[in-house]
PDB file of N, CA and C in Angstrom:
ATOM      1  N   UNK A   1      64.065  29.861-100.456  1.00  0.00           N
ATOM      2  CA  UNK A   1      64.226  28.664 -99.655  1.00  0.00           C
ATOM      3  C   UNK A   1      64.663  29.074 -98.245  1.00  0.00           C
ATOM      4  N   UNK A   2      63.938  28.418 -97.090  1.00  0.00           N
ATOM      5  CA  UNK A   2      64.601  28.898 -95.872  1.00  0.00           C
ATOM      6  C   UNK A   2      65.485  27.242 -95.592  1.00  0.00           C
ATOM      7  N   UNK A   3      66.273  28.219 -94.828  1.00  0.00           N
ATOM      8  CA  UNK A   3      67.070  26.992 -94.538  1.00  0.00           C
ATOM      9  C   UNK A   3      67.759  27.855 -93.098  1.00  0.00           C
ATOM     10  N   UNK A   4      67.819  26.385 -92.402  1.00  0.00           N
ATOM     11  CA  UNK A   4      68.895  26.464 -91.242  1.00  0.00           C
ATOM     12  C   UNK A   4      70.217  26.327 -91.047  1.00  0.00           C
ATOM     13  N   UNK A   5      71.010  26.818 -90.136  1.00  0.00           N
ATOM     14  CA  UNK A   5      72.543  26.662 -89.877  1.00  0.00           C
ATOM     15  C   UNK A   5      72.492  26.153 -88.415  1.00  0.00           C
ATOM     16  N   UNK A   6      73.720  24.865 -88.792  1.00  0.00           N
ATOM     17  CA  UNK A   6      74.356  23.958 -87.679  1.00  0.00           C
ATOM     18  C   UNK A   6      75.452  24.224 -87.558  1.00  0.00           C
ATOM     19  N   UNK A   7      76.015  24.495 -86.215  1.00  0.00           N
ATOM     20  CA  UNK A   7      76.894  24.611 -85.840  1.00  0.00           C
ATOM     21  C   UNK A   7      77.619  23.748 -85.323  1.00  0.00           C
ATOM     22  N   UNK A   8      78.808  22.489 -84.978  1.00  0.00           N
ATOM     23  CA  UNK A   8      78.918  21.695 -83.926  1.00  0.00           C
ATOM     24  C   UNK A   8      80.598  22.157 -83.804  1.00  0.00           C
ATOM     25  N   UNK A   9      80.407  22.080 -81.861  1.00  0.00           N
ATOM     26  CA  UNK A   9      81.821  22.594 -81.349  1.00  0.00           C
ATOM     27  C   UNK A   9      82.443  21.176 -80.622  1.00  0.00           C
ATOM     28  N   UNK A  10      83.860  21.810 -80.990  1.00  0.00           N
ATOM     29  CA  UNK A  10      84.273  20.366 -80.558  1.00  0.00           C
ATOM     30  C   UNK A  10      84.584  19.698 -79.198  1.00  0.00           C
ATOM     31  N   UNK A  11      83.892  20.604 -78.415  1.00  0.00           N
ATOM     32  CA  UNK A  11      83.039  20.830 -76.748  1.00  0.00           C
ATOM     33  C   UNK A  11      81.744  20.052 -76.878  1.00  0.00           C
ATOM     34  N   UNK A  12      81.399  19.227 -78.034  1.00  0.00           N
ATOM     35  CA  UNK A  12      79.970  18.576 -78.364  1.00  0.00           C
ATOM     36  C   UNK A  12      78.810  19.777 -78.150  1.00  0.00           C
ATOM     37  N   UNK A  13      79.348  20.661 -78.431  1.00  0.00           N
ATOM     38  CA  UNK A  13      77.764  21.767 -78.106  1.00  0.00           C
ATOM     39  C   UNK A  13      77.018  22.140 -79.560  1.00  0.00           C
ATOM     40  N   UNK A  14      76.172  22.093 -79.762  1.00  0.00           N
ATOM     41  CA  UNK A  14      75.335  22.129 -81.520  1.00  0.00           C
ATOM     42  C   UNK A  14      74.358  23.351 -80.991  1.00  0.00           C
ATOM     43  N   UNK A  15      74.948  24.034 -82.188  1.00  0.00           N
ATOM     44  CA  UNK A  15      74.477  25.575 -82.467  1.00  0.00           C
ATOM     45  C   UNK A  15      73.012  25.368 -83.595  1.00  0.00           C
ATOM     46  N   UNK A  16      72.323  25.431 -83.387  1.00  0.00           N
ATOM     47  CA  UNK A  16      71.487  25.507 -84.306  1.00  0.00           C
ATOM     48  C   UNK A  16      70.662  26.972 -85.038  1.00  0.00           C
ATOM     49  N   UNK A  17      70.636  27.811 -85.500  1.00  0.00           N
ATOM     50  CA  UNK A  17      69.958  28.925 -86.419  1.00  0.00           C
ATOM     51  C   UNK A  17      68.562  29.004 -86.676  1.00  0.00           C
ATOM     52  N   UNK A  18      67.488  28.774 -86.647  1.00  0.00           N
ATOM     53  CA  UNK A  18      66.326  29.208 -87.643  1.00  0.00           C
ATOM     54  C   UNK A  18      66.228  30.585 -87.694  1.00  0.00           C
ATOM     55  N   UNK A  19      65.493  30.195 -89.228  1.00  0.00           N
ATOM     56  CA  UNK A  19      65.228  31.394 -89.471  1.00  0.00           C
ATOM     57  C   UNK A  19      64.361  32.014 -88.612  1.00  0.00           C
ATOM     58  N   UNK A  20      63.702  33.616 -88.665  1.00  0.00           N
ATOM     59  CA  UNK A  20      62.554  34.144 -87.764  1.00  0.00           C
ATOM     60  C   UNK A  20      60.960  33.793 -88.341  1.00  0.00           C
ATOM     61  N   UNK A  21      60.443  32.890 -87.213  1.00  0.00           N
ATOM     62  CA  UNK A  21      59.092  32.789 -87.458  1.00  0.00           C
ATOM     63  C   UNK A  21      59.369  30.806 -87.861  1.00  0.00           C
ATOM     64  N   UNK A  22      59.852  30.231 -87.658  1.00  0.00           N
ATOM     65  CA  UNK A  22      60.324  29.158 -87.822  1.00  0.00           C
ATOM     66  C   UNK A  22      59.039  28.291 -86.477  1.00  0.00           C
ATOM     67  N   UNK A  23      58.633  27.562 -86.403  1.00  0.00           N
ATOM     68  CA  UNK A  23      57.160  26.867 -85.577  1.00  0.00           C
ATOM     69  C   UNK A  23      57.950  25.891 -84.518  1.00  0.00           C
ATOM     70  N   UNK A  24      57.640  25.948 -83.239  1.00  0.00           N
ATOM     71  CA  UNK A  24      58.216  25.123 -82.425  1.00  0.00           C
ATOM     72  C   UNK A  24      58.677  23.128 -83.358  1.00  0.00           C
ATOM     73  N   UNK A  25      57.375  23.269 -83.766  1.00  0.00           N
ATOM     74  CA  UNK A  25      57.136  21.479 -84.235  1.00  0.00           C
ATOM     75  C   UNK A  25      58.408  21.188 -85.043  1.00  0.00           C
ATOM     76  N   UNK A  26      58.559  22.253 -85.813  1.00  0.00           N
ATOM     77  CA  UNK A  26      59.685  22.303 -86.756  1.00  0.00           C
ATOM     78  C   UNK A  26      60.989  22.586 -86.234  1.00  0.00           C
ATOM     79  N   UNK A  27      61.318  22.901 -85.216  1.00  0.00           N
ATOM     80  CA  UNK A  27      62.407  23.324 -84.497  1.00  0.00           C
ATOM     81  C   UNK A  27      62.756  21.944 -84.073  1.00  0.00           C
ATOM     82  N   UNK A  28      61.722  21.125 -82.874  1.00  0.00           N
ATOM     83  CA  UNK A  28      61.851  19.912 -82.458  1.00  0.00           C
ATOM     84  C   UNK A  28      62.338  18.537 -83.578  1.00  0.00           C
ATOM     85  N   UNK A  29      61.493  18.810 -84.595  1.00  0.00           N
ATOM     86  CA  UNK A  29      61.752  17.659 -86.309  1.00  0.00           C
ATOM     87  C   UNK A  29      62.886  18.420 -86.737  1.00  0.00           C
ATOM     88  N   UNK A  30      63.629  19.049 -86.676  1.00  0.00           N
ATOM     89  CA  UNK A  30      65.380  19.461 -87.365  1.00  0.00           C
ATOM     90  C   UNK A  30      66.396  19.135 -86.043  1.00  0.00           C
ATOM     91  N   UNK A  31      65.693  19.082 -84.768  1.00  0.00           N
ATOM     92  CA  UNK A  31      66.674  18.594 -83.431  1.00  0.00           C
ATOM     93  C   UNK A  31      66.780  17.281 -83.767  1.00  0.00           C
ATOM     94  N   UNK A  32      66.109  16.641 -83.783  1.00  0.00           N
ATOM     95  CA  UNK A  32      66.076  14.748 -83.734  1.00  0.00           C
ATOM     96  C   UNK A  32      66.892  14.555 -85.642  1.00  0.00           C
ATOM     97  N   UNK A  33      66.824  15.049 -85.936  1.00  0.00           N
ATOM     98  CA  UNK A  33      67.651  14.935 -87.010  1.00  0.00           C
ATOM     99  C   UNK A  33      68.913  15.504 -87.267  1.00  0.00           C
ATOM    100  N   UNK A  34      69.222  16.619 -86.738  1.00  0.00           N
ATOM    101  CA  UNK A  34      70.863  16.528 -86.409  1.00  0.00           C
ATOM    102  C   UNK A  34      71.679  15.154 -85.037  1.00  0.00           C
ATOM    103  N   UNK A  35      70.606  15.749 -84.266  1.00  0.00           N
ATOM    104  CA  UNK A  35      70.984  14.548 -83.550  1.00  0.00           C
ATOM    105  C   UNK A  35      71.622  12.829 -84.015  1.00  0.00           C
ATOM    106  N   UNK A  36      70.876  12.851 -85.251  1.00  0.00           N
ATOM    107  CA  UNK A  36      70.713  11.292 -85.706  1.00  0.00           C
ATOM    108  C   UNK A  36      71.663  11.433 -87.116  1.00  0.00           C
ATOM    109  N   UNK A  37      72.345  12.740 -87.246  1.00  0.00           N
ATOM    110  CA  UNK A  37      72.915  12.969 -88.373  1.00  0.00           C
ATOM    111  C   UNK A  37      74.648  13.073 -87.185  1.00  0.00           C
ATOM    112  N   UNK A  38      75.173  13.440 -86.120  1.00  0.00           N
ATOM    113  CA  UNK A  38      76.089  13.470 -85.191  1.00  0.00           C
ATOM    114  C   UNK A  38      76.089  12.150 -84.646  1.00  0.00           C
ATOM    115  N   UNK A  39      74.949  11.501 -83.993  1.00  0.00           N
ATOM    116  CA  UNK A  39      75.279  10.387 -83.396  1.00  0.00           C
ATOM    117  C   UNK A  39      74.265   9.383 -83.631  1.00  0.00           C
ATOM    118  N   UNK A  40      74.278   8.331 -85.004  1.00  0.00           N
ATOM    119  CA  UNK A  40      72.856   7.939 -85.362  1.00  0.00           C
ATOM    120  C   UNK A  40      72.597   6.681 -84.357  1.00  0.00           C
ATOM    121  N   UNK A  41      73.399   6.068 -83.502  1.00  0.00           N
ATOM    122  CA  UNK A  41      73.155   4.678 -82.757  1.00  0.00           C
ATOM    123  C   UNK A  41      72.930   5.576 -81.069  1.00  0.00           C
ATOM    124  N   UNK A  42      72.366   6.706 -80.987  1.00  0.00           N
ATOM    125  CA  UNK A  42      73.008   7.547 -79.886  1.00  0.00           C
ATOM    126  C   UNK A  42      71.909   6.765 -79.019  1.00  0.00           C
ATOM    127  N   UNK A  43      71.654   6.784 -77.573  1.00  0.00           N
ATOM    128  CA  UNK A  43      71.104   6.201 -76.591  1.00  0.00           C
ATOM    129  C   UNK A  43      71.221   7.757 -75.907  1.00  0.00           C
ATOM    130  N   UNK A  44      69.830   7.701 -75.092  1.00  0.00           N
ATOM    131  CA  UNK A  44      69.710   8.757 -74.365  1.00  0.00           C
ATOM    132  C   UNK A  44      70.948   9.083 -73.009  1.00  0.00           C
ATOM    133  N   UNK A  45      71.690   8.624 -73.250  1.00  0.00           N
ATOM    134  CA  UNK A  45      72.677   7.983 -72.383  1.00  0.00           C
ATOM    135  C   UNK A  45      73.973   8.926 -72.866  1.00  0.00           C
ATOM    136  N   UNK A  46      74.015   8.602 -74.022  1.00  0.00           N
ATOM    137  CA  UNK A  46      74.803   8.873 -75.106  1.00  0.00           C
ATOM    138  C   UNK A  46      75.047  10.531 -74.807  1.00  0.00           C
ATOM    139  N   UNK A  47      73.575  10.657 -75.309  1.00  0.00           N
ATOM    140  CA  UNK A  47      73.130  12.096 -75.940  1.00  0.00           C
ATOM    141  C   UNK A  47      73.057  13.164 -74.592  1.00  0.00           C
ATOM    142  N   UNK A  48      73.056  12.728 -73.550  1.00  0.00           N
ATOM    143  CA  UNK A  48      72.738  13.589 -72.424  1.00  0.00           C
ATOM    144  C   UNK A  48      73.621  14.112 -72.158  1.00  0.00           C
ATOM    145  N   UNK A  49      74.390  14.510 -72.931  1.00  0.00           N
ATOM    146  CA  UNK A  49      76.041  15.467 -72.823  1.00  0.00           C
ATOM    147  C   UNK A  49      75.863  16.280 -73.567  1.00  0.00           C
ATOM    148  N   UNK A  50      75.301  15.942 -74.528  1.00  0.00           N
ATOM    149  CA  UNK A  50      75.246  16.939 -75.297  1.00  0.00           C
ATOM    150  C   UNK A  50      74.431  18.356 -75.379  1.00  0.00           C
ATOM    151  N   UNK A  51      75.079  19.589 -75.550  1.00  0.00           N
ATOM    152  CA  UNK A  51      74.682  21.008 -75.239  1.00  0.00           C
ATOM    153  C   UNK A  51      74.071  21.640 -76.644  1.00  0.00           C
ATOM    154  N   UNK A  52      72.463  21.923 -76.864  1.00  0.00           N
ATOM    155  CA  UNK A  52      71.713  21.689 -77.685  1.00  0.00           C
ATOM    156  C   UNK A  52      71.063  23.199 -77.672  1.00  0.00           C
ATOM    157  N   UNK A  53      71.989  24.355 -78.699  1.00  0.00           N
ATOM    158  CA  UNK A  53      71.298  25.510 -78.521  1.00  0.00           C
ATOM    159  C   UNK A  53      70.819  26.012 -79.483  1.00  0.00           C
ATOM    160  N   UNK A  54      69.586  26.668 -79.695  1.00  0.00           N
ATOM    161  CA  UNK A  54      68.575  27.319 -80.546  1.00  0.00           C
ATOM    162  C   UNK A  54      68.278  28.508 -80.326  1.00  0.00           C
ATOM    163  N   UNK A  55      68.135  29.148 -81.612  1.00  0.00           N
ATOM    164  CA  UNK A  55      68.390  30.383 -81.272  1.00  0.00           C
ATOM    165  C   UNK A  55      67.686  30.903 -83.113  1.00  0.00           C
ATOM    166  N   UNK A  56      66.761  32.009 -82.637  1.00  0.00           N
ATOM    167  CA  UNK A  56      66.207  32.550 -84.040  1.00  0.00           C
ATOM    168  C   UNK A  56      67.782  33.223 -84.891  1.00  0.00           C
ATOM    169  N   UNK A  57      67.515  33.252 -85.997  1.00  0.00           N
ATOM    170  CA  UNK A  57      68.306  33.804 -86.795  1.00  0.00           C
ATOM    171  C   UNK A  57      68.398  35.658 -86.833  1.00  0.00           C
ATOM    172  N   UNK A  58      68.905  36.715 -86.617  1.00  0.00           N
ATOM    173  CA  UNK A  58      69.163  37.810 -86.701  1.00  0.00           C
ATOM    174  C   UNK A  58      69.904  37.904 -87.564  1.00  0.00           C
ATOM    175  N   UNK A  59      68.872  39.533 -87.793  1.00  0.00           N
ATOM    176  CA  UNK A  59      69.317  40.039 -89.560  1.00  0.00           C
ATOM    177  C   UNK A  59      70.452  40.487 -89.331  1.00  0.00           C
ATOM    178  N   UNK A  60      71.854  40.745 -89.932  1.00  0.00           N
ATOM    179  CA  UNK A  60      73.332  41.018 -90.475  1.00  0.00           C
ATOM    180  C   UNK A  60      72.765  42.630 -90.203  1.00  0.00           C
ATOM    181  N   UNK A  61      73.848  43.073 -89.211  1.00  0.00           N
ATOM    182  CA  UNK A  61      74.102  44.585 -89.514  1.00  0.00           C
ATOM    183  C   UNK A  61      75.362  44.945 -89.425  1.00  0.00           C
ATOM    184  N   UNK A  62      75.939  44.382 -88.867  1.00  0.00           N
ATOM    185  CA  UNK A  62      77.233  44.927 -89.389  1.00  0.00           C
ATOM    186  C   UNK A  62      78.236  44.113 -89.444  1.00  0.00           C
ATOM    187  N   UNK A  63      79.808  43.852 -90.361  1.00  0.00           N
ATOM    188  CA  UNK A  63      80.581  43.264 -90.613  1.00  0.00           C
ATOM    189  C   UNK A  63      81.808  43.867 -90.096  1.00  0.00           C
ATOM    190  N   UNK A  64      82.424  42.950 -89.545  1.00  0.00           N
ATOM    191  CA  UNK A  64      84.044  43.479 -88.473  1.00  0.00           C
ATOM    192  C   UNK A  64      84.843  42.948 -89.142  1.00  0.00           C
ATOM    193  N   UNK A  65      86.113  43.066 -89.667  1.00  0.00           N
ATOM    194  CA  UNK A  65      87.262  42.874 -89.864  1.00  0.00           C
ATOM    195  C   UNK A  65      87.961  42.713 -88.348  1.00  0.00           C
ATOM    196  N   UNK A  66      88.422  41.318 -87.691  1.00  0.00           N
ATOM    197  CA  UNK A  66      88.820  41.706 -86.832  1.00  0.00           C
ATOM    198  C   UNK A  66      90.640  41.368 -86.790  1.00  0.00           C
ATOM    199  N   UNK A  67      91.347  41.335 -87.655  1.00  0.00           N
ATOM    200  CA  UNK A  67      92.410  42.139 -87.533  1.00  0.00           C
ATOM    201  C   UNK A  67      93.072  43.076 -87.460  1.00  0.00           C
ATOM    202  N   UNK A  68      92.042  44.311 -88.555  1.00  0.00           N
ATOM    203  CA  UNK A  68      92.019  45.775 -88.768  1.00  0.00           C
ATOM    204  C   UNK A  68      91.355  45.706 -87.582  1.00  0.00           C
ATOM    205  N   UNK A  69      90.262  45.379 -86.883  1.00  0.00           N
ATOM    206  CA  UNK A  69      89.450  46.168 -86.079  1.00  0.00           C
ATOM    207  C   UNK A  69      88.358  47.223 -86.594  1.00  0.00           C
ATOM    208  N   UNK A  70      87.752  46.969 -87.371  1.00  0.00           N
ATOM    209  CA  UNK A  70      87.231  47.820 -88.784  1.00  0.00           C
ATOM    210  C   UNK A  70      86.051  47.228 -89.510  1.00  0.00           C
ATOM    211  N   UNK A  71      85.168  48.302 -89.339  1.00  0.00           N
ATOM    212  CA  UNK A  71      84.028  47.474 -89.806  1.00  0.00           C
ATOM    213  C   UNK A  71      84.020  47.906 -91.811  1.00  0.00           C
ATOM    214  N   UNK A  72      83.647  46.833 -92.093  1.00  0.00           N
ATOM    215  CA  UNK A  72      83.668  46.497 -93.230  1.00  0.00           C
ATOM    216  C   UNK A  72      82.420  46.658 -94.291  1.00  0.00           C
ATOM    217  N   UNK A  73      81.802  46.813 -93.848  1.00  0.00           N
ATOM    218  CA  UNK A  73      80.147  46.272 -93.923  1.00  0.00           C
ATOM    219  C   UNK A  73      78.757  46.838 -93.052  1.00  0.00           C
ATOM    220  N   UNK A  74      78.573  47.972 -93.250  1.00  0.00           N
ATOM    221  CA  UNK A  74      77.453  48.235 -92.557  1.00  0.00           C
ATOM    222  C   UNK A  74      76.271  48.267 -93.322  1.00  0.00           C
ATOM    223  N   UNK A  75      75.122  47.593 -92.857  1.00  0.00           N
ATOM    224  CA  UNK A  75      73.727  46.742 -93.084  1.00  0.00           C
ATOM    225  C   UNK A  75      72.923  47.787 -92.028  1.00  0.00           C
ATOM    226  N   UNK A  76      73.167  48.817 -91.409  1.00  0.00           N
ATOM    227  CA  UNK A  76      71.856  48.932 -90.581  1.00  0.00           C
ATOM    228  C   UNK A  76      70.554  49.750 -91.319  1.00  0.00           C
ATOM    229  N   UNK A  77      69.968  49.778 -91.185  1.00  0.00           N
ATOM    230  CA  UNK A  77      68.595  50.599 -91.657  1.00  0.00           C
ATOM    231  C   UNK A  77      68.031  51.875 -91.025  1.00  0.00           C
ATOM    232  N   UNK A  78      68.022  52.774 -92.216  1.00  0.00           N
ATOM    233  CA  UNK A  78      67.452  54.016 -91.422  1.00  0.00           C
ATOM    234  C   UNK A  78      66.223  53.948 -90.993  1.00  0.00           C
ATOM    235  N   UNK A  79      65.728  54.196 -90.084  1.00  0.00           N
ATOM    236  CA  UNK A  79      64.324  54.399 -89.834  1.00  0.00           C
ATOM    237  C   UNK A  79      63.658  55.599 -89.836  1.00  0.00           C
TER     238      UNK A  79
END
């Protein structure tokens, strides 16, 4: 299953995720629906504050502990 991640800051800015290879059309049909899932009576009025970022999904390579300062988790790939 692919699925996306939403982010919302409480600066009103919405982080949005797709996965890689995700189709513009489909990017635009998951915008108008968070949108209407944050502010469903919203007026373009409304909504024009709001900071609306997209961004492909990148693969996990590495994991930080950032109290240790210490990575936890390394994902990279040999080539």
């Amino acid at each position: 299953m692919r699925t996306a991640e939403v982010h919302y800051g409480a600066n009103g800015q919405i982080d949005l995720t797709v996965p890689k290879g995700t189709k513009l059309e489909d990017v635009t049909k998951l915008q108008a629906l968070v949108l209407r899932q944050i502010n469903p009576r919203g007026c373009q009025a409304c909504l024009s504050g709001v900071h609306f970022n997209i961004r492909e999904k990148l693969e996990e390579v590495i994991n930080v502990d950032l109290e240790k300062m210490a990575i936890t988790k390394a994902a990279v790939a040999q080539h």
